[in-house]
PDB file of N, CA and C in Angstrom:
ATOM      1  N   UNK A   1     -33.386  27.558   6.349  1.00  0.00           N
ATOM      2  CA  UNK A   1     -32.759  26.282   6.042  1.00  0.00           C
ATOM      3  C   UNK A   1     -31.915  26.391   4.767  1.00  0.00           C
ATOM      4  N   UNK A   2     -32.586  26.950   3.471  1.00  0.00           N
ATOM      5  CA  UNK A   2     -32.097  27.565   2.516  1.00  0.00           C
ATOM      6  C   UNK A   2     -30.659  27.722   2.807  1.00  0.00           C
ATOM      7  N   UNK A   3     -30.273  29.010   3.465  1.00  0.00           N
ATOM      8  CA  UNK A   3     -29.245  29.474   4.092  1.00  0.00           C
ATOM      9  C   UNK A   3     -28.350  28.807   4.651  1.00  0.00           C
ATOM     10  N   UNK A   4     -28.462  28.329   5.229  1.00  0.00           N
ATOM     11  CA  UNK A   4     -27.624  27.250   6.053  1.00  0.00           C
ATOM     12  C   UNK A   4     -26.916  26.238   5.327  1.00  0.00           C
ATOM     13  N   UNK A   5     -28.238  25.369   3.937  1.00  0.00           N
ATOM     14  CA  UNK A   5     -27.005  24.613   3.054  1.00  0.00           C
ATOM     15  C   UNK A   5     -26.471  25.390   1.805  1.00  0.00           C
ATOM     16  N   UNK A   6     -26.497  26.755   1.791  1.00  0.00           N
ATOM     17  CA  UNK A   6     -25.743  27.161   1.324  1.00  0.00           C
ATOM     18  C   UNK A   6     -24.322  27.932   1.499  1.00  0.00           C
ATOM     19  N   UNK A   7     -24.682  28.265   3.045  1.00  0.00           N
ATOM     20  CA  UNK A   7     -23.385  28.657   3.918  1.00  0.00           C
ATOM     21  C   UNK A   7     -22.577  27.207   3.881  1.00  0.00           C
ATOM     22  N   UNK A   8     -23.064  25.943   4.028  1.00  0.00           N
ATOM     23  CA  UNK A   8     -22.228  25.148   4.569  1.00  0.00           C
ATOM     24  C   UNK A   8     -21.761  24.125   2.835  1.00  0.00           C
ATOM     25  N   UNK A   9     -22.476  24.669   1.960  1.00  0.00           N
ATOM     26  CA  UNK A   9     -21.694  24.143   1.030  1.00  0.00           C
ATOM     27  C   UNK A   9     -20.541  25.337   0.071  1.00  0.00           C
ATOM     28  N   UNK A  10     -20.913  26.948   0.407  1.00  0.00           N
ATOM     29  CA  UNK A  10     -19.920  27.680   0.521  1.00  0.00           C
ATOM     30  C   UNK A  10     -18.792  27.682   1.246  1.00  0.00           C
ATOM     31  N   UNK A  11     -18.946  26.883   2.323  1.00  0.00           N
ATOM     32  CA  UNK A  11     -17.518  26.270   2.994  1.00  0.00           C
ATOM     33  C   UNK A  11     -16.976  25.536   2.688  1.00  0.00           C
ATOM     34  N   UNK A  12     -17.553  24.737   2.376  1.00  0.00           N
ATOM     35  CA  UNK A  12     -16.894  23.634   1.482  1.00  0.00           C
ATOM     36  C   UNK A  12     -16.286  23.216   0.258  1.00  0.00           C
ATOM     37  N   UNK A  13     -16.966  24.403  -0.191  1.00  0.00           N
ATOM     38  CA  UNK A  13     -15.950  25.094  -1.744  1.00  0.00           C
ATOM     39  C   UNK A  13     -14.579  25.308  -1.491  1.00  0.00           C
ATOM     40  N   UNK A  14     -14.673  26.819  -0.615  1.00  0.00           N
ATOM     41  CA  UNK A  14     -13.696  27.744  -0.057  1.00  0.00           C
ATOM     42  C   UNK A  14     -12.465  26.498   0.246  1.00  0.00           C
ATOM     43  N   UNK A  15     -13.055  25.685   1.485  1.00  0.00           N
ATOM     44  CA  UNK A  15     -11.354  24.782   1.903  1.00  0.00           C
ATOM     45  C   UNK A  15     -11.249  23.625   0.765  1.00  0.00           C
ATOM     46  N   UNK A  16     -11.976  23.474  -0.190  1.00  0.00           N
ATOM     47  CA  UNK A  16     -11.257  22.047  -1.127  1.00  0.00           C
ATOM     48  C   UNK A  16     -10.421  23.857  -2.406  1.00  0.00           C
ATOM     49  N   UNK A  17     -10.966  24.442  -2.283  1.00  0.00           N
ATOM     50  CA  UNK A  17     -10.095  25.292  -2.938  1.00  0.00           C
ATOM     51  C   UNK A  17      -8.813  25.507  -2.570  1.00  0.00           C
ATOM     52  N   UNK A  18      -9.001  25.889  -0.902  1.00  0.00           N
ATOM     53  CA  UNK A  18      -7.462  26.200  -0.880  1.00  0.00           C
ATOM     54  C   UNK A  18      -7.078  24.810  -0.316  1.00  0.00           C
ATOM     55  N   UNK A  19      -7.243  23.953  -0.391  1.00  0.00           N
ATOM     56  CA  UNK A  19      -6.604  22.710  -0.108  1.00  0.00           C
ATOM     57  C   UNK A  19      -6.167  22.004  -1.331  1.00  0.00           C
ATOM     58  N   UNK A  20      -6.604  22.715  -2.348  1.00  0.00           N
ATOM     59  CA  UNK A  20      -6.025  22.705  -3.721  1.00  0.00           C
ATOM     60  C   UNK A  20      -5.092  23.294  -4.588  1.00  0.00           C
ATOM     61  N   UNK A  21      -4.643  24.410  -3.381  1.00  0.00           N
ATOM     62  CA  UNK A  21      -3.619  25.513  -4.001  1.00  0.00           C
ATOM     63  C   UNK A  21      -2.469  25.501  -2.852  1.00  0.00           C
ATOM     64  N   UNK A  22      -2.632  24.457  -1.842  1.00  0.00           N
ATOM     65  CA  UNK A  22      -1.412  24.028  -0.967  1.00  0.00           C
ATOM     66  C   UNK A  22      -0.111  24.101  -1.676  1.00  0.00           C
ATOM     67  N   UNK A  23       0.669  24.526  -1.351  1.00  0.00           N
ATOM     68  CA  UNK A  23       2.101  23.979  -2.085  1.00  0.00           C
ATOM     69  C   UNK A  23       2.225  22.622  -0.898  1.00  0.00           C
ATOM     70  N   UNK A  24       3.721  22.178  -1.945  1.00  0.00           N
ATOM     71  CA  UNK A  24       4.017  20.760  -0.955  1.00  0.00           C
ATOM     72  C   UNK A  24       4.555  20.934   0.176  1.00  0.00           C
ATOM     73  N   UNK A  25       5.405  21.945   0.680  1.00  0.00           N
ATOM     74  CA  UNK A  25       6.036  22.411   1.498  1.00  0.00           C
ATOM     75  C   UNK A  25       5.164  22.257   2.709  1.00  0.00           C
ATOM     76  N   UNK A  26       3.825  22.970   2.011  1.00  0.00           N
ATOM     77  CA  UNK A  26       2.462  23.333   3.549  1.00  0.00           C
ATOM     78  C   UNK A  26       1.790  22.485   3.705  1.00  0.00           C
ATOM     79  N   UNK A  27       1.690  21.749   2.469  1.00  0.00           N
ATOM     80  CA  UNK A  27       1.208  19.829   2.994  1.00  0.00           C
ATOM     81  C   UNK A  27       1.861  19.221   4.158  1.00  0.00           C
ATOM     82  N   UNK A  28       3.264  19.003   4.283  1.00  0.00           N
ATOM     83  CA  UNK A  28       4.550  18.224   4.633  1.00  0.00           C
ATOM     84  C   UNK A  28       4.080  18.501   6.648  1.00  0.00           C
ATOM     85  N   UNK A  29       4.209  20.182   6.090  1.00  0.00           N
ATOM     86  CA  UNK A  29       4.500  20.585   7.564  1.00  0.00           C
ATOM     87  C   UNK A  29       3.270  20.362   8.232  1.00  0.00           C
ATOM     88  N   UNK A  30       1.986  19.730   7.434  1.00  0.00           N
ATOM     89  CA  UNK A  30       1.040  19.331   8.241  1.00  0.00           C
ATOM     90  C   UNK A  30       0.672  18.122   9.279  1.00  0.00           C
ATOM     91  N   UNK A  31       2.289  17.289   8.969  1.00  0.00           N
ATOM     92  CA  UNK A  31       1.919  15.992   9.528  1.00  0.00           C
ATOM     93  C   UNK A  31       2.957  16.251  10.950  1.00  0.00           C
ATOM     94  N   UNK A  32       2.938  15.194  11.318  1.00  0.00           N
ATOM     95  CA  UNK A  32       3.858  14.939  13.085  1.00  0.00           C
ATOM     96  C   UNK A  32       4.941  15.016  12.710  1.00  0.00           C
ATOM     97  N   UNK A  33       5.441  15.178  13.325  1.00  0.00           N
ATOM     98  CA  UNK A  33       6.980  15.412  13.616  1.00  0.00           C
ATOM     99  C   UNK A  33       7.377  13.913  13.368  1.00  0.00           C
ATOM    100  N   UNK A  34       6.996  12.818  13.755  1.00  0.00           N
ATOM    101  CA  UNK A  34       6.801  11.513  13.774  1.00  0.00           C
ATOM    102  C   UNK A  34       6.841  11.015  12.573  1.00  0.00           C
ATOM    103  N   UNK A  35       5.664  11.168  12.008  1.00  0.00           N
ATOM    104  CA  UNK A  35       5.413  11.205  10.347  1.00  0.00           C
ATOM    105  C   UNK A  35       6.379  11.725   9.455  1.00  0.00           C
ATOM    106  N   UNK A  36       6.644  13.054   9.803  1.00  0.00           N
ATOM    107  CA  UNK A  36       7.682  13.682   9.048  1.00  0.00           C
ATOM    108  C   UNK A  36       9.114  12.975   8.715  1.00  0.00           C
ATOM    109  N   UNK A  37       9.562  12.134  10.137  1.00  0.00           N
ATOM    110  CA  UNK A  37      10.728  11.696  10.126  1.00  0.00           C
ATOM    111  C   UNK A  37      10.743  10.277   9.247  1.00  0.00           C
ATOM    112  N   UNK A  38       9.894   9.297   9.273  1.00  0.00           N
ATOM    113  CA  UNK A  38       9.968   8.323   8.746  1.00  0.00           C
ATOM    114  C   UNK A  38       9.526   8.425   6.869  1.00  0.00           C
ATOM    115  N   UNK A  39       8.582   9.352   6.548  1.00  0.00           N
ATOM    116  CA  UNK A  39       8.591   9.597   5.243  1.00  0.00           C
ATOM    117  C   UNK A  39       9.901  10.007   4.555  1.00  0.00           C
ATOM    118  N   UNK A  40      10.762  11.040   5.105  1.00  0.00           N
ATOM    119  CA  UNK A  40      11.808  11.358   4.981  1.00  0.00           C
ATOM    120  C   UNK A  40      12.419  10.109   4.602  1.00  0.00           C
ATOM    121  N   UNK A  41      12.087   9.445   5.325  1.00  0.00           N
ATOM    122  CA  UNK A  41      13.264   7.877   4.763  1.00  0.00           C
ATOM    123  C   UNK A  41      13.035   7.090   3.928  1.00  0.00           C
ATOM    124  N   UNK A  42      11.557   7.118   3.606  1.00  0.00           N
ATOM    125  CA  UNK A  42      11.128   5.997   2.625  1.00  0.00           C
ATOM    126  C   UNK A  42      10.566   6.864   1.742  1.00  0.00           C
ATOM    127  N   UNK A  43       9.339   7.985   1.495  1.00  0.00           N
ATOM    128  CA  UNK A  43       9.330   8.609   0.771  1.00  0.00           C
ATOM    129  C   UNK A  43       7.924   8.171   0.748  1.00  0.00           C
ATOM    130  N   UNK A  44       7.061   9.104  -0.108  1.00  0.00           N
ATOM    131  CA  UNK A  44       5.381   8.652  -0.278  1.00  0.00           C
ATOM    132  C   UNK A  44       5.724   7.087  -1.203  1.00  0.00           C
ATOM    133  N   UNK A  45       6.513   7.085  -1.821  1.00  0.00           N
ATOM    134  CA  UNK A  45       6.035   5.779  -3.104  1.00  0.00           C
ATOM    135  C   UNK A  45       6.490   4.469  -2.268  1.00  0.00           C
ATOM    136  N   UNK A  46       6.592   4.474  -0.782  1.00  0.00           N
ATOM    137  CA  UNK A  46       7.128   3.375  -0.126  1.00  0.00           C
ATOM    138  C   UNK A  46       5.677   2.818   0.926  1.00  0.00           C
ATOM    139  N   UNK A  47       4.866   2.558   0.501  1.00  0.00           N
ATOM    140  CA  UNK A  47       3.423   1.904   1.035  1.00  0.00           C
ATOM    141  C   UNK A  47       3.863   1.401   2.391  1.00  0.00           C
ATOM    142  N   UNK A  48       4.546   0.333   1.726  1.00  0.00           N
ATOM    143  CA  UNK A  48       5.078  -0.556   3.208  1.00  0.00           C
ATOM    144  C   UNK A  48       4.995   0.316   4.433  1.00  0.00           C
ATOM    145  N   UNK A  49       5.789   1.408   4.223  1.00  0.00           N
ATOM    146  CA  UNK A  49       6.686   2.345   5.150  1.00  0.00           C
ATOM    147  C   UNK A  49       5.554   2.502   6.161  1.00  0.00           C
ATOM    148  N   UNK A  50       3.988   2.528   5.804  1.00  0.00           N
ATOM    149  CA  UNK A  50       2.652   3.491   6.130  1.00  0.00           C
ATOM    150  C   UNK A  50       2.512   3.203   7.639  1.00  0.00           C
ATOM    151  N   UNK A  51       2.836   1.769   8.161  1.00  0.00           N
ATOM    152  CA  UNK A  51       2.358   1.518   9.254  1.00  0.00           C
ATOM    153  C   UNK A  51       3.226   1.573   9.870  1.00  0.00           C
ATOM    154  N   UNK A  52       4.487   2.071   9.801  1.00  0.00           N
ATOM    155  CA  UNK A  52       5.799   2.188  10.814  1.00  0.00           C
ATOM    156  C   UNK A  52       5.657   3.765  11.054  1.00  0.00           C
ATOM    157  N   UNK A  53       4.827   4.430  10.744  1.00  0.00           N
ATOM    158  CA  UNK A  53       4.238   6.142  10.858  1.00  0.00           C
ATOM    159  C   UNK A  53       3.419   6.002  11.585  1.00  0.00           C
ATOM    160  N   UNK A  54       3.160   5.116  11.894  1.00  0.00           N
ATOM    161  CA  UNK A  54       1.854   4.594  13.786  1.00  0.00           C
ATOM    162  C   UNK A  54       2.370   5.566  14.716  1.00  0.00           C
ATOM    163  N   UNK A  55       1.684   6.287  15.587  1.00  0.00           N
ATOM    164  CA  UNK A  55       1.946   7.152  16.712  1.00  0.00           C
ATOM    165  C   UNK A  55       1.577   6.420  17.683  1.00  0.00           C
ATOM    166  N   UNK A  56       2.074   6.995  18.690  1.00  0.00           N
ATOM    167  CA  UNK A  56       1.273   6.665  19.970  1.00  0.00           C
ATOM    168  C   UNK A  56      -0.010   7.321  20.557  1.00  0.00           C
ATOM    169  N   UNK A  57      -0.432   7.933  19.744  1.00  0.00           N
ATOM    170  CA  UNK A  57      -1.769   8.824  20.019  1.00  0.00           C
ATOM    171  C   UNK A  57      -2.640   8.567  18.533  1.00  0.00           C
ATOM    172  N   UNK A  58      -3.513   7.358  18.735  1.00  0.00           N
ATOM    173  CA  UNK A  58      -4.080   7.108  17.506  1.00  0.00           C
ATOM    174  C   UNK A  58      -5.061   8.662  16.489  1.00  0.00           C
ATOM    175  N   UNK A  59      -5.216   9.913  16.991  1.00  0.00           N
ATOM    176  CA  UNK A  59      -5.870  10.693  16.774  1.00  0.00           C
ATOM    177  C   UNK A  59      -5.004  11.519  15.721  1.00  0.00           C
ATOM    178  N   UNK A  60      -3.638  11.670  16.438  1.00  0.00           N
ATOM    179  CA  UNK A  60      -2.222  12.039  15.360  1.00  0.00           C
ATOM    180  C   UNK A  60      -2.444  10.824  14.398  1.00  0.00           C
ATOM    181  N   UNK A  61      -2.185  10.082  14.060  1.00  0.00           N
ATOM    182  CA  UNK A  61      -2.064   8.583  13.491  1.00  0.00           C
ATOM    183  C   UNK A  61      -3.387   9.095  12.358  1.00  0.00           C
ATOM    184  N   UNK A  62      -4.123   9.254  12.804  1.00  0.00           N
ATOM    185  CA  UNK A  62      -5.494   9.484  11.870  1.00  0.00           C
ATOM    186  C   UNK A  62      -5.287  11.049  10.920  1.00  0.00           C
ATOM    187  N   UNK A  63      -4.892  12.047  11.949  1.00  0.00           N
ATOM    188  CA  UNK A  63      -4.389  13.220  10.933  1.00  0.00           C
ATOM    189  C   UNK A  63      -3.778  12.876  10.287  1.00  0.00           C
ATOM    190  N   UNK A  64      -2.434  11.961  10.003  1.00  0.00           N
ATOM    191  CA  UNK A  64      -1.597  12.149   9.351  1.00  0.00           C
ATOM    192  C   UNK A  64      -1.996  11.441   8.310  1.00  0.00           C
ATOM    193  N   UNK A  65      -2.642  10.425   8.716  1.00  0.00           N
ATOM    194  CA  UNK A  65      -3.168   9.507   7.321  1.00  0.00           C
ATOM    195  C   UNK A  65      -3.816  10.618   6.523  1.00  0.00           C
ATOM    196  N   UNK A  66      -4.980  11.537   6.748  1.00  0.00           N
ATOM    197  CA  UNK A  66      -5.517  12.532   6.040  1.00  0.00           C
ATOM    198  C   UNK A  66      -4.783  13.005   5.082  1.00  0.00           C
ATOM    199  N   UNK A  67      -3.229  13.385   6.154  1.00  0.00           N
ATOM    200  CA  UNK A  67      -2.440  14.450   4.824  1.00  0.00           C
ATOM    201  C   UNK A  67      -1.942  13.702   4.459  1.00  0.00           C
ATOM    202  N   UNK A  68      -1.285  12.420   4.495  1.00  0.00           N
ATOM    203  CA  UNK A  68      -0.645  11.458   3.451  1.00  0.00           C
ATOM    204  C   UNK A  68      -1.625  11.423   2.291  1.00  0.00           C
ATOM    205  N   UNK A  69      -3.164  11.250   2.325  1.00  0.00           N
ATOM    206  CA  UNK A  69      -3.598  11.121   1.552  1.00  0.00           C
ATOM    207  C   UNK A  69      -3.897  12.510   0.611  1.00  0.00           C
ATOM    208  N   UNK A  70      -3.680  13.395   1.064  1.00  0.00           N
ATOM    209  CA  UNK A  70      -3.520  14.684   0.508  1.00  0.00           C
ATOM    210  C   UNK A  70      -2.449  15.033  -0.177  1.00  0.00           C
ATOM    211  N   UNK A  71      -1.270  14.602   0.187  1.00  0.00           N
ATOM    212  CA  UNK A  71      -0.128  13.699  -0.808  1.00  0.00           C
ATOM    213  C   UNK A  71      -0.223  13.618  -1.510  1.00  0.00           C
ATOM    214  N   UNK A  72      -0.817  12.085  -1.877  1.00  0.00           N
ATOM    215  CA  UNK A  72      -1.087  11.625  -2.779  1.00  0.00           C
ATOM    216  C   UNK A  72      -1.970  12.332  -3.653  1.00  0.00           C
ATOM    217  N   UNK A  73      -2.996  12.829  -3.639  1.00  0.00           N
ATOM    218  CA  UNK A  73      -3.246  13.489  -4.095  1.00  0.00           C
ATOM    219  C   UNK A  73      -3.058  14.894  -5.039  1.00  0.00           C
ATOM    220  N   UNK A  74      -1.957  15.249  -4.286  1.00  0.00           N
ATOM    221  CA  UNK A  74      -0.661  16.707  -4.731  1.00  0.00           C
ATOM    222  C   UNK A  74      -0.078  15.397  -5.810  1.00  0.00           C
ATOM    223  N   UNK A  75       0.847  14.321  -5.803  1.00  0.00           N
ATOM    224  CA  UNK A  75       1.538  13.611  -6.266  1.00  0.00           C
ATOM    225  C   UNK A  75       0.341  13.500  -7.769  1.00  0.00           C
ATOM    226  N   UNK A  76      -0.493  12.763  -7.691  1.00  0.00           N
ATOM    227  CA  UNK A  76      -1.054  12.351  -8.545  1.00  0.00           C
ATOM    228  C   UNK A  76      -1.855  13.561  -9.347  1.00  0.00           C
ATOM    229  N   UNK A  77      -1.827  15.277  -8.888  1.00  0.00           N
ATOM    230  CA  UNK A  77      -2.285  15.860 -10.024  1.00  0.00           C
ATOM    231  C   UNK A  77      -1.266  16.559 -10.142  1.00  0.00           C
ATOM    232  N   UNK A  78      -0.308  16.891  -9.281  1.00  0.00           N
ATOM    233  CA  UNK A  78       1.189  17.530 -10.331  1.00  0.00           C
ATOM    234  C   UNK A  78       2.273  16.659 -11.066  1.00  0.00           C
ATOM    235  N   UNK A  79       1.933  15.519 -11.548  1.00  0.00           N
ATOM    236  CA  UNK A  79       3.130  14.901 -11.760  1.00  0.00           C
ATOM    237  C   UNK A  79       2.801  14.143 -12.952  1.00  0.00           C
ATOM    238  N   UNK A  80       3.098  14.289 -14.120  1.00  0.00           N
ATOM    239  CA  UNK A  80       2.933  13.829 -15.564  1.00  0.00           C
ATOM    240  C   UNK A  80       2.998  12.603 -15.326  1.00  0.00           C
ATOM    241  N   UNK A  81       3.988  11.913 -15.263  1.00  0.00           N
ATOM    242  CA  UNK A  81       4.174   9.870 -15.384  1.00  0.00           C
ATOM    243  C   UNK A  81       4.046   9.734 -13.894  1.00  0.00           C
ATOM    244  N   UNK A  82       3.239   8.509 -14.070  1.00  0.00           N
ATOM    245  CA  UNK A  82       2.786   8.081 -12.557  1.00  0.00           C
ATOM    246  C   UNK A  82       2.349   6.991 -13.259  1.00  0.00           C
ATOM    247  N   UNK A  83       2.853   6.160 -12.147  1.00  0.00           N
ATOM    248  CA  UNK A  83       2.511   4.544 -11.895  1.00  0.00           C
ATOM    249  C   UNK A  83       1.126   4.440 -11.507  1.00  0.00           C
ATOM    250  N   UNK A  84      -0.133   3.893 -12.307  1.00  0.00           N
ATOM    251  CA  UNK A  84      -1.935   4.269 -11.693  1.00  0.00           C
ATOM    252  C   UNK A  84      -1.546   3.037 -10.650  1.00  0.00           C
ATOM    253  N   UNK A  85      -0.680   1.955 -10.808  1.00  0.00           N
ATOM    254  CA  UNK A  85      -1.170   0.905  -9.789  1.00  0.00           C
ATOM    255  C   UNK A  85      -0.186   0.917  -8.395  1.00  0.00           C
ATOM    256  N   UNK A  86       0.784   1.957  -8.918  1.00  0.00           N
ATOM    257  CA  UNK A  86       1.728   2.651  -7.061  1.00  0.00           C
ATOM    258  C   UNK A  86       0.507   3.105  -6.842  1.00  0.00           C
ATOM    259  N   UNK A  87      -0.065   4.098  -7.230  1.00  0.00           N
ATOM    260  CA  UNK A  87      -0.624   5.306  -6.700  1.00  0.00           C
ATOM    261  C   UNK A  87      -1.979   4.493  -5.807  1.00  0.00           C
ATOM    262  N   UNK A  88      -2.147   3.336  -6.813  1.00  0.00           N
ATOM    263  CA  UNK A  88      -3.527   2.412  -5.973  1.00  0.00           C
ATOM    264  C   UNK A  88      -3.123   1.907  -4.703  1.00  0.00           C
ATOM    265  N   UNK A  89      -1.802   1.324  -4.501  1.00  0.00           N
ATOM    266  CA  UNK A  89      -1.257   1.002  -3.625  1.00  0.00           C
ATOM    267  C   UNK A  89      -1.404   2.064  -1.760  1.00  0.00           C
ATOM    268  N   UNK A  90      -0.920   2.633  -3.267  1.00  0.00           N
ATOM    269  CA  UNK A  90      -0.566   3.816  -1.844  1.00  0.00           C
ATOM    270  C   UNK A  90      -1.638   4.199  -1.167  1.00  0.00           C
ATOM    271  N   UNK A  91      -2.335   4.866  -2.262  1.00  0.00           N
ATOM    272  CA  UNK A  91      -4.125   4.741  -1.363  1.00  0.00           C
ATOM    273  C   UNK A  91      -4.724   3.766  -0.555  1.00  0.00           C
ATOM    274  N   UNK A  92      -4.240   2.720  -0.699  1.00  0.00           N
ATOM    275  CA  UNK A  92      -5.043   1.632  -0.030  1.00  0.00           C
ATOM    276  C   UNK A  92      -4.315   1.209   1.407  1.00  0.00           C
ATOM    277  N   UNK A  93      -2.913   1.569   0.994  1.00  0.00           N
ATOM    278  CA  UNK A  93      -1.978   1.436   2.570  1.00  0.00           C
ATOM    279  C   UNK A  93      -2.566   3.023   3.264  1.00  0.00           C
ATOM    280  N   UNK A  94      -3.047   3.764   2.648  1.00  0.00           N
ATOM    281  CA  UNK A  94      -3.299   5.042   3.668  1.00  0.00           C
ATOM    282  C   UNK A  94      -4.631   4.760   4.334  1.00  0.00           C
ATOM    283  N   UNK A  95      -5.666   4.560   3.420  1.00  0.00           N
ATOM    284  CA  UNK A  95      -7.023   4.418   3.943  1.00  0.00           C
ATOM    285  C   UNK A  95      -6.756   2.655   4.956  1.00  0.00           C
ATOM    286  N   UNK A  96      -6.048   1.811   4.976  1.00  0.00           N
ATOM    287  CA  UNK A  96      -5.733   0.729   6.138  1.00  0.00           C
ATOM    288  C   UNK A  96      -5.456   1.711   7.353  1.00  0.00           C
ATOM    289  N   UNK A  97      -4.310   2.730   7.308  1.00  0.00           N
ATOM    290  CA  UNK A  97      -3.711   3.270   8.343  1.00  0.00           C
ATOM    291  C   UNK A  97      -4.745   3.825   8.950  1.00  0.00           C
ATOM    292  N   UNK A  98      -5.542   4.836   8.316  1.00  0.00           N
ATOM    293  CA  UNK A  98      -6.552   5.948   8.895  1.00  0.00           C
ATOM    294  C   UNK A  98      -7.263   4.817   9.476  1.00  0.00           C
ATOM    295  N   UNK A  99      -8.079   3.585   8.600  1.00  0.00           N
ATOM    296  CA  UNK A  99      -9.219   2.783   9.549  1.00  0.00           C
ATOM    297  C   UNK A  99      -8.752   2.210  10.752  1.00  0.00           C
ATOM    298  N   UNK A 100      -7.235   1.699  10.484  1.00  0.00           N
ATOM    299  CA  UNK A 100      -6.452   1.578  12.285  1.00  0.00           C
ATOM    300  C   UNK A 100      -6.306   2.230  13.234  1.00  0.00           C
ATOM    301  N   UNK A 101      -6.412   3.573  12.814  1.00  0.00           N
ATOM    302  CA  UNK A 101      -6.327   4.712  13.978  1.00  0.00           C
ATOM    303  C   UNK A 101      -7.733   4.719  14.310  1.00  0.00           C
ATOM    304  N   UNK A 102      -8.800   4.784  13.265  1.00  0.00           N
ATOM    305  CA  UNK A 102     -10.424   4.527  13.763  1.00  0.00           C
ATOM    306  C   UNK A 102     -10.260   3.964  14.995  1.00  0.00           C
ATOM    307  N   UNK A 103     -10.514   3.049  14.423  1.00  0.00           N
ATOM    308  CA  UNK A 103     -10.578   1.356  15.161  1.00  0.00           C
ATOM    309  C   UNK A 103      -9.941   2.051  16.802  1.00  0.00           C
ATOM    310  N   UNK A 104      -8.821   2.344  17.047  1.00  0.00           N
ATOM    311  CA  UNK A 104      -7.977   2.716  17.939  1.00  0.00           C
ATOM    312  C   UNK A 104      -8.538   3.958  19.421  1.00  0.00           C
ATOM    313  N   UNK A 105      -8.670   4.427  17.965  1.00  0.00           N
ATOM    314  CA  UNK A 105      -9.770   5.643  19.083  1.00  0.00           C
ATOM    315  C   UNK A 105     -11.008   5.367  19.347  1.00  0.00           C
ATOM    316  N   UNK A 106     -11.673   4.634  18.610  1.00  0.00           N
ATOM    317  CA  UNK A 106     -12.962   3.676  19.301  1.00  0.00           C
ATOM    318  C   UNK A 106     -12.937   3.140  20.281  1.00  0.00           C
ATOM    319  N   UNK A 107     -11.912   2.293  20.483  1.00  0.00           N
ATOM    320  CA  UNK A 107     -11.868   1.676  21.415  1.00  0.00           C
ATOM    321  C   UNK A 107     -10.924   2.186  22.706  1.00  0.00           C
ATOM    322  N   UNK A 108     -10.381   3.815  22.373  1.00  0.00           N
ATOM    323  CA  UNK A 108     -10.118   4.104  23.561  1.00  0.00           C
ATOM    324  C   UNK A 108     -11.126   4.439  23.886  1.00  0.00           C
ATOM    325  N   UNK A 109     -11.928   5.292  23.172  1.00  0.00           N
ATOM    326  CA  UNK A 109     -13.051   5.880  23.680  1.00  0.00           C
ATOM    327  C   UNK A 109     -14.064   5.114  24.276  1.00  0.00           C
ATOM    328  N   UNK A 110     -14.245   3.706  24.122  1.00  0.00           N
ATOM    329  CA  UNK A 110     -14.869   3.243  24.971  1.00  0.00           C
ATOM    330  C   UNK A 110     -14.722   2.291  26.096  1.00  0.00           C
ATOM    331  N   UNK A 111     -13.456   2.425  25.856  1.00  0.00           N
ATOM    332  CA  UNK A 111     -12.995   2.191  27.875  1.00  0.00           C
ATOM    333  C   UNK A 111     -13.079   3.148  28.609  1.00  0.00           C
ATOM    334  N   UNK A 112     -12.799   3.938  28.028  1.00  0.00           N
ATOM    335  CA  UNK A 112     -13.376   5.534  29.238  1.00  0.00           C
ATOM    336  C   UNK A 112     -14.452   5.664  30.210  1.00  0.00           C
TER     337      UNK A 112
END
């Protein structure tokens, strides 16, 4: 048992490590093609923008919220001046999006 939570919190080191040494480039290319196009237009500091990045496959919709919020995250530890109450914003329009895609796939999943 020992073993096991230590394999599985050695994993868990390993990917917040390299999910910490992402450049932005390998963030970006993690989201939809979908995602990709509409950030392009508004940009992470545009909240609003979050729910017009809706897919038609709420499961995409939920990844992408992940890496938006991984974003933010890149944004808020490489970047000297930052707005704390954009950055609250923004978090809070991402974690809405991700719980909509929840919500979404719940309830496909249980019409099935």
């Amino acid at each position: 048992m020992f073993l096991l939570i230590t394999a599985v919190l050695a994993s868990w080191f390993v990917r917040m490590h390299l999910r910490n040494r992402r450049s932005w480039q390998a963030i970006v290319a993690r989201t939809s093609p979908e995602c990709r196009r509409v950030w392009a237009a508004s940009g992470l500091g545009q909240p609003e923008a979050f729910p017009s990045m809706w897919s038609a496959v709420p499961r995409v919709a939920f990844r992408d919220a992940g890496v938006l919020m991984e974003m933010a995250d890149y944004v808020e530890n490489n970047t000297a001046i930052l707005d704390s109450e954009q950055m609250q914003n923004i978090r809070i329009s991402i974690v809405r999006l991700r719980l909509a895609a929840a919500r979404a796939i719940i309830r496909r999943d249980v019409r099935r």
